[in-house]
PDB file of N, CA and C in Angstrom:
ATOM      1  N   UNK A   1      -2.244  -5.491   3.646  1.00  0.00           N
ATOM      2  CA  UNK A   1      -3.666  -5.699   3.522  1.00  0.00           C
ATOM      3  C   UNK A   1      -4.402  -5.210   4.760  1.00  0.00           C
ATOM      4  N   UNK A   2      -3.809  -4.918   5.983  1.00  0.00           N
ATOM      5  CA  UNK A   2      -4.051  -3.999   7.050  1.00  0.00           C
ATOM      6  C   UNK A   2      -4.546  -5.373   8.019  1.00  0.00           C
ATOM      7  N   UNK A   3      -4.205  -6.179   8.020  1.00  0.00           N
ATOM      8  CA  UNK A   3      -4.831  -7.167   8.688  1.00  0.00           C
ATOM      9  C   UNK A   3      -3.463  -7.374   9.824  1.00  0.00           C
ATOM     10  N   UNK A   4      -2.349  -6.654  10.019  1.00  0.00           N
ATOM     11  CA  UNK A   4      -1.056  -7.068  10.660  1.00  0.00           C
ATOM     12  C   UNK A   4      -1.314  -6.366  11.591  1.00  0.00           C
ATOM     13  N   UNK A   5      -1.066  -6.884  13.274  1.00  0.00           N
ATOM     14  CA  UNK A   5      -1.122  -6.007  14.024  1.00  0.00           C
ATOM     15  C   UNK A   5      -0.346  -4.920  14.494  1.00  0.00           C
ATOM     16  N   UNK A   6       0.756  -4.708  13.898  1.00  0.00           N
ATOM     17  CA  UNK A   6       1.724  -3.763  13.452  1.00  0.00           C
ATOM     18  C   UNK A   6       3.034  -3.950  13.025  1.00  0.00           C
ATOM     19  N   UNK A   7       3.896  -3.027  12.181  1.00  0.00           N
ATOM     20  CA  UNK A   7       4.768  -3.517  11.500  1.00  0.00           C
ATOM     21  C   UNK A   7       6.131  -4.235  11.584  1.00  0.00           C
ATOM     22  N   UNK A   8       5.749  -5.200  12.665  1.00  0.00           N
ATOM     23  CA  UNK A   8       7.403  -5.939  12.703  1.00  0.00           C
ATOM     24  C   UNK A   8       7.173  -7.125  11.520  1.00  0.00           C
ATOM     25  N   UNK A   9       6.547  -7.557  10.877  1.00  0.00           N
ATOM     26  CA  UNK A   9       6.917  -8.440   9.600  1.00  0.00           C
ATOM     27  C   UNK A   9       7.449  -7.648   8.475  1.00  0.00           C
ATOM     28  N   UNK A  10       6.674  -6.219   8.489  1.00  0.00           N
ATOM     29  CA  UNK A  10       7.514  -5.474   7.043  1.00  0.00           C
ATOM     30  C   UNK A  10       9.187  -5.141   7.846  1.00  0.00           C
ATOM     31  N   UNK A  11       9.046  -4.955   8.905  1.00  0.00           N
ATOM     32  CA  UNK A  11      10.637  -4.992   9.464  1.00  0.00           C
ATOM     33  C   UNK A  11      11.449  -6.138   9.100  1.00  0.00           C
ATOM     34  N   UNK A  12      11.020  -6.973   9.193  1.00  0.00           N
ATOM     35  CA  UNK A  12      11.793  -8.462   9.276  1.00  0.00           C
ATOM     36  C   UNK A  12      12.075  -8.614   7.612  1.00  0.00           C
ATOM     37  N   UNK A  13      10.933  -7.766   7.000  1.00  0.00           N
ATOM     38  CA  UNK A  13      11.054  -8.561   5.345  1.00  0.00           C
ATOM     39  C   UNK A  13      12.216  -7.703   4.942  1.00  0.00           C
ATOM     40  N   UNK A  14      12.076  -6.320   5.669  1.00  0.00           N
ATOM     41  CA  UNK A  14      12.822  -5.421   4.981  1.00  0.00           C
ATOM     42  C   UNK A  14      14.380  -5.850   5.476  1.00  0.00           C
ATOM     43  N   UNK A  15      14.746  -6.340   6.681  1.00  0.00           N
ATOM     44  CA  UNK A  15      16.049  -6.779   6.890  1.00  0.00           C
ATOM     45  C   UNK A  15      16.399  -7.875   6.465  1.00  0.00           C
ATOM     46  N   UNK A  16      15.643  -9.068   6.189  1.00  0.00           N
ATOM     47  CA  UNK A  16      16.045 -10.372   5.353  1.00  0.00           C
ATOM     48  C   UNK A  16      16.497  -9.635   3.689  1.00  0.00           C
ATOM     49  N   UNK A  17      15.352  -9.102   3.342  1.00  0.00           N
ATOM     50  CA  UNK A  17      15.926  -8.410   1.754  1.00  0.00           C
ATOM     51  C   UNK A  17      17.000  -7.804   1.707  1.00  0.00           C
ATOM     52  N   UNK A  18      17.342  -7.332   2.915  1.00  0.00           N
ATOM     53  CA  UNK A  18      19.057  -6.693   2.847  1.00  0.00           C
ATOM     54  C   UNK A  18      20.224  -7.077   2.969  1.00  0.00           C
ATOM     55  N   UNK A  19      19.770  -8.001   3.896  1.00  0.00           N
ATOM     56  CA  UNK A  19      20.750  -9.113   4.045  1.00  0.00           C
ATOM     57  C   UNK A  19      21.108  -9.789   2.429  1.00  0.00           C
ATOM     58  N   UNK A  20      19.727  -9.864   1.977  1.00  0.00           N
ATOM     59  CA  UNK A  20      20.108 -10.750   0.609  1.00  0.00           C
ATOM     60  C   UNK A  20      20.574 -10.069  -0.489  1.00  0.00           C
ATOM     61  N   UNK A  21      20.870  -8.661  -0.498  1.00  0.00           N
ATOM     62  CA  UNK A  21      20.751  -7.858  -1.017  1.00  0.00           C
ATOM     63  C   UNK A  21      19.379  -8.040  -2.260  1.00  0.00           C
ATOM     64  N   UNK A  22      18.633  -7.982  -1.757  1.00  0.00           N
ATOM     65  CA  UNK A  22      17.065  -8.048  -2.866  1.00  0.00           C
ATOM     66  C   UNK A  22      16.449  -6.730  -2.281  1.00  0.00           C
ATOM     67  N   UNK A  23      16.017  -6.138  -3.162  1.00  0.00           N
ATOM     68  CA  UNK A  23      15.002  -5.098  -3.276  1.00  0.00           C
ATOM     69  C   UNK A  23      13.661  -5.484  -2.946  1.00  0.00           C
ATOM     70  N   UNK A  24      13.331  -4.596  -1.816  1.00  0.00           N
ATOM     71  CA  UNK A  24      12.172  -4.460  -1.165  1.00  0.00           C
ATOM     72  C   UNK A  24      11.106  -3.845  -1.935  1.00  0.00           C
ATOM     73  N   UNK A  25       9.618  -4.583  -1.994  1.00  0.00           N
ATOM     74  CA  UNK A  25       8.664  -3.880  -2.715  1.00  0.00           C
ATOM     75  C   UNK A  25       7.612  -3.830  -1.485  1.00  0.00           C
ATOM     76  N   UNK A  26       7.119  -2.781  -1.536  1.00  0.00           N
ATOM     77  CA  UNK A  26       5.591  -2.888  -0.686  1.00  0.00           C
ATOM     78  C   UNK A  26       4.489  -2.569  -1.595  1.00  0.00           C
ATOM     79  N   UNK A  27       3.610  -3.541  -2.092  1.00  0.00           N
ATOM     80  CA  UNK A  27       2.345  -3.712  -2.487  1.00  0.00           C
ATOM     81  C   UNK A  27       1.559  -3.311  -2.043  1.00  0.00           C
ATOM     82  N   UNK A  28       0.071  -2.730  -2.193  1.00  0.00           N
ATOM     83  CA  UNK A  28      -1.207  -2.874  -1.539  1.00  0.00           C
ATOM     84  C   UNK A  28      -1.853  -4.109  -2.058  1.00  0.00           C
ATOM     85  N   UNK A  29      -2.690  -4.865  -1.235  1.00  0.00           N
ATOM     86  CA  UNK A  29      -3.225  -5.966  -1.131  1.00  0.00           C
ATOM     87  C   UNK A  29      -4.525  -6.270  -0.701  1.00  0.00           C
ATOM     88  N   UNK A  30      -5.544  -6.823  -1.161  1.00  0.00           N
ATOM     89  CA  UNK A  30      -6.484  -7.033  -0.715  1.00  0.00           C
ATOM     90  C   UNK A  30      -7.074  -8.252  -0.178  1.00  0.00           C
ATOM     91  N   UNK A  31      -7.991  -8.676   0.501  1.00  0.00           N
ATOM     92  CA  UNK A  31      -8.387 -10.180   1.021  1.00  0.00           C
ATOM     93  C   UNK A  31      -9.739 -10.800  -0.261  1.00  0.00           C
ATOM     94  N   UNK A  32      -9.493 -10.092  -1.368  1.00  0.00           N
ATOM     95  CA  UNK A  32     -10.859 -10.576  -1.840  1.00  0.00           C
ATOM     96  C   UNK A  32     -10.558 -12.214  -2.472  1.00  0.00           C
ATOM     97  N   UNK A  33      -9.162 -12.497  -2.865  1.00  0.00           N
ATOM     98  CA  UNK A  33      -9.190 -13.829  -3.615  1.00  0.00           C
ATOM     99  C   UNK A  33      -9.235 -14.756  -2.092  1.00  0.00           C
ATOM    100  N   UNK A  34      -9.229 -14.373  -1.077  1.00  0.00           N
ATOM    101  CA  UNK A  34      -9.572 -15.238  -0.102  1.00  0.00           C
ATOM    102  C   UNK A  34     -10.978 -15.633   0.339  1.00  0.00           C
ATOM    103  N   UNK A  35     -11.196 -13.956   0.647  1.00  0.00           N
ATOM    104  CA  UNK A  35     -13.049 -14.350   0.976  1.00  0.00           C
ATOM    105  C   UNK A  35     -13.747 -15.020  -0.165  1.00  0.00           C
ATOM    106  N   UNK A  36     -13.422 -15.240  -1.909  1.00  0.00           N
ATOM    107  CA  UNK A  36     -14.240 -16.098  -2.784  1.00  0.00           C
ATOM    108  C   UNK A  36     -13.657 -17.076  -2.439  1.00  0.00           C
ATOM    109  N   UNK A  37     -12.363 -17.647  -2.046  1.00  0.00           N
ATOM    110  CA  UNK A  37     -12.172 -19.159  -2.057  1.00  0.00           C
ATOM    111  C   UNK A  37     -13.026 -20.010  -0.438  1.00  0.00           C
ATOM    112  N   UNK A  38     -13.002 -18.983   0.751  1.00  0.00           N
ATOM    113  CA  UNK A  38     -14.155 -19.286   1.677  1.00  0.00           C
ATOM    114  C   UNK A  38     -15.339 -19.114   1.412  1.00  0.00           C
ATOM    115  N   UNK A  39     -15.782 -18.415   1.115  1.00  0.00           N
ATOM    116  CA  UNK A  39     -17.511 -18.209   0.083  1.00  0.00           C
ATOM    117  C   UNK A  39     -18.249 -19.060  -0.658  1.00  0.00           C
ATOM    118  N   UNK A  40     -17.230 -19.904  -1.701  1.00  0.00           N
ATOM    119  CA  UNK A  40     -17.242 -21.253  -2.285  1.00  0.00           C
ATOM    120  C   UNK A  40     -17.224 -20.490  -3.774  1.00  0.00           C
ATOM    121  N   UNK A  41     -16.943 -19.055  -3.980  1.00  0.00           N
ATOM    122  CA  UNK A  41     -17.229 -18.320  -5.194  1.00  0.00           C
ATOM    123  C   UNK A  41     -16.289 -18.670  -6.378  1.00  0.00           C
ATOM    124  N   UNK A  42     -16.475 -19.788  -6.839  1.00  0.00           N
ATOM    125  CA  UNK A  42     -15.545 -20.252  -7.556  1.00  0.00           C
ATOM    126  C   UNK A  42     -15.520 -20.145  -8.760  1.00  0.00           C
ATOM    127  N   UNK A  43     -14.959 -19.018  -8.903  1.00  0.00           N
ATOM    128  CA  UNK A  43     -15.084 -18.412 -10.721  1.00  0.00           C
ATOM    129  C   UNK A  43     -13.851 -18.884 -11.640  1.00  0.00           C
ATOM    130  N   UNK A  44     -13.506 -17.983 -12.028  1.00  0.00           N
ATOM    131  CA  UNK A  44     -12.488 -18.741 -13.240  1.00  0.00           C
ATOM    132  C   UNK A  44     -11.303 -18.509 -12.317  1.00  0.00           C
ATOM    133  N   UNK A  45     -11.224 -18.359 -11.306  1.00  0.00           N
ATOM    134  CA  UNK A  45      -9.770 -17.537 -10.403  1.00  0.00           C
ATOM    135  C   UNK A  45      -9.780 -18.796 -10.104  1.00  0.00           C
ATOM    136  N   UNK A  46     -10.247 -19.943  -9.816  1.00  0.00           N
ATOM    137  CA  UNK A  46     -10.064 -21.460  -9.408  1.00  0.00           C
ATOM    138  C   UNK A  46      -9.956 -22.627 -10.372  1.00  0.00           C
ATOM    139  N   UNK A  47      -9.119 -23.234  -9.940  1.00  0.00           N
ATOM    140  CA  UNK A  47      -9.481 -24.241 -10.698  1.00  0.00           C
ATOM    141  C   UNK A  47     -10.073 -25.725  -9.774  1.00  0.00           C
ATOM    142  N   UNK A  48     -11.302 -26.182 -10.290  1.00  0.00           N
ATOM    143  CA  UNK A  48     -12.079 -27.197  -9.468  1.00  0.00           C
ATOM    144  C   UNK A  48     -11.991 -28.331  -9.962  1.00  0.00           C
ATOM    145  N   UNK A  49     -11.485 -29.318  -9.289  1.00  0.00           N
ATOM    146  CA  UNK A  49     -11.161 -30.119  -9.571  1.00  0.00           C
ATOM    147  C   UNK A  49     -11.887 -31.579  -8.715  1.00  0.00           C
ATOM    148  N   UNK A  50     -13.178 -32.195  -9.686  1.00  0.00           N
ATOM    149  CA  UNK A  50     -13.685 -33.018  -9.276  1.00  0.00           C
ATOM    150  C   UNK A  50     -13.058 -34.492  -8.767  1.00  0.00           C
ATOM    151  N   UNK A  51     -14.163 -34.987  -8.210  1.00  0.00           N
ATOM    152  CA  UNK A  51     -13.594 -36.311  -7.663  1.00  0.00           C
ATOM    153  C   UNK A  51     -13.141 -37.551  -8.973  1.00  0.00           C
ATOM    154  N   UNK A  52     -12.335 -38.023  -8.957  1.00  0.00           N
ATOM    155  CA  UNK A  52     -12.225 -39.017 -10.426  1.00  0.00           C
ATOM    156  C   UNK A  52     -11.345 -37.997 -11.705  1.00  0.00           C
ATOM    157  N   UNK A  53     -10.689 -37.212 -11.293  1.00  0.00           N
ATOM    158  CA  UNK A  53     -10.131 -36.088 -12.099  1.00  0.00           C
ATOM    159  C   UNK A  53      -8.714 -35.895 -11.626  1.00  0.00           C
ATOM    160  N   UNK A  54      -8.108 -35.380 -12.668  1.00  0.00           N
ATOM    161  CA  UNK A  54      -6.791 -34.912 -12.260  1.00  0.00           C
ATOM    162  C   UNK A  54      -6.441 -33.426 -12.498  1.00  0.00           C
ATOM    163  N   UNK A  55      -5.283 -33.362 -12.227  1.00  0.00           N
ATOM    164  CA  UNK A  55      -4.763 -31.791 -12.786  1.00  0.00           C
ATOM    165  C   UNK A  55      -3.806 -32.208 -13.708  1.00  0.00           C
ATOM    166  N   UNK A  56      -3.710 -31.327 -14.876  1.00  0.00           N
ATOM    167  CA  UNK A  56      -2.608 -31.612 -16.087  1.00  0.00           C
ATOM    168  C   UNK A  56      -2.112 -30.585 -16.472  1.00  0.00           C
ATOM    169  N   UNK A  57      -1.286 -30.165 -16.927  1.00  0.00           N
ATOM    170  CA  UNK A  57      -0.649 -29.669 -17.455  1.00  0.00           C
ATOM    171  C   UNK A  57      -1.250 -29.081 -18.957  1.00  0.00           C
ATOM    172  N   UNK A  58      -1.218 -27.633 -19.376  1.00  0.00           N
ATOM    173  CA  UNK A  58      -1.933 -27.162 -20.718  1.00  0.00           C
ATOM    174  C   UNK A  58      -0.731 -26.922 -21.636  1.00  0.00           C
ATOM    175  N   UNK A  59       0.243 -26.444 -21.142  1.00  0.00           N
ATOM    176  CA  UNK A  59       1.593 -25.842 -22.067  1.00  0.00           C
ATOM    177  C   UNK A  59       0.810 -24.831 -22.984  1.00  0.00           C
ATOM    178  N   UNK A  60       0.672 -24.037 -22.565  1.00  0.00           N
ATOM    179  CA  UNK A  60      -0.398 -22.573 -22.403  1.00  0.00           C
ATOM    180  C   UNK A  60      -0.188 -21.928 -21.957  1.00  0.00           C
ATOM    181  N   UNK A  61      -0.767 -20.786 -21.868  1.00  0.00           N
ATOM    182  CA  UNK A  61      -1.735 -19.354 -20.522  1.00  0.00           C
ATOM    183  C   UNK A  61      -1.816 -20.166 -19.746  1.00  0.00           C
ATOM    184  N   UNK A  62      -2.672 -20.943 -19.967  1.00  0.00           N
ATOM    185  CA  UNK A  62      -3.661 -21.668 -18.600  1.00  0.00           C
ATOM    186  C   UNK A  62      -3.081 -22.054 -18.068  1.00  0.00           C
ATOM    187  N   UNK A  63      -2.024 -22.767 -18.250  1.00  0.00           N
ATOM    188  CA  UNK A  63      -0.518 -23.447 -17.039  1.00  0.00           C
ATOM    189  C   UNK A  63      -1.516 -24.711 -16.633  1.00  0.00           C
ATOM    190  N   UNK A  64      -2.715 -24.927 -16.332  1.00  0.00           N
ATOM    191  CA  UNK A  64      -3.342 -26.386 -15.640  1.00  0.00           C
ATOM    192  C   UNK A  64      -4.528 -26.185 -15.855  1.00  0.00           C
ATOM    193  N   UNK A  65      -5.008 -27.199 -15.886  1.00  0.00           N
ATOM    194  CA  UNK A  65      -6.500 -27.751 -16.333  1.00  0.00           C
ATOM    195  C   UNK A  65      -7.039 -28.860 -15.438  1.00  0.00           C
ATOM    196  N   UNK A  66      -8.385 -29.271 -15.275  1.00  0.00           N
ATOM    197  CA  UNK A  66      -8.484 -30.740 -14.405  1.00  0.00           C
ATOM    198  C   UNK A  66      -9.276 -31.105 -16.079  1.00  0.00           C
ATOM    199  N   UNK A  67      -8.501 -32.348 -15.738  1.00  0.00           N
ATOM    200  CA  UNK A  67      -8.955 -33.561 -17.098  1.00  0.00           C
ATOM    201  C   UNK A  67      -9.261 -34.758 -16.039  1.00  0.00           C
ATOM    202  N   UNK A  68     -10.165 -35.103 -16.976  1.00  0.00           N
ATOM    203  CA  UNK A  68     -10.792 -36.933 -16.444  1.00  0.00           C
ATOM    204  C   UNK A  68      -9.805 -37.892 -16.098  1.00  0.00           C
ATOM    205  N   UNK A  69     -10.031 -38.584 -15.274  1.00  0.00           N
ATOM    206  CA  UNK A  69      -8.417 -39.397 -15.029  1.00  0.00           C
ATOM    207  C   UNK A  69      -9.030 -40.483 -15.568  1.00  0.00           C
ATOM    208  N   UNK A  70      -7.859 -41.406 -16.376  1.00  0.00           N
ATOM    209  CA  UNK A  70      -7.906 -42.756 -17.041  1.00  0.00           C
ATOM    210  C   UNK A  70      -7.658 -43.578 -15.984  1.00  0.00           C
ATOM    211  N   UNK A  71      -8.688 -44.326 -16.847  1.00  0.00           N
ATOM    212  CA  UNK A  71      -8.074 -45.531 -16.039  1.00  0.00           C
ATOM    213  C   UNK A  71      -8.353 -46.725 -16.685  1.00  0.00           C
TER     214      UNK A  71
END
């Protein structure tokens, strides 16, 4: 994401993956799902979860939801 001040972590990833024998991928990456979660830009990439609420489970896509907590 260019934010490293130079490459001794892709070194390190690339010798732990060898060690493990796992295949190394290098991605390009961006900071944007960070700057919306500091921004407060909370679109559907979040899930918000009010006070008096829980997180549950959908057995879905969605993998989690916030539902009302009982009580």
């Amino acid at each position: 994401m260019g934010v490293e001040p130079d490459d001794r972590f892709e070194r390190s990833t690339r010798e732990e993956a060898a060690t493990r024998s796992w295949q190394f991928e290098k991605l390009q990456g961006d900071l944007s799902l960070l700057a919306k979660l500091v921004n407060g830009d909370w679109d559907d990439d979040f899930l918000v979860v009010p006070p008096g609420w829980r997180v549950a489970s959908t057995h879905d896509d969605g993998v989690i939801h916030a539902s009302k907590a009982e009580t």
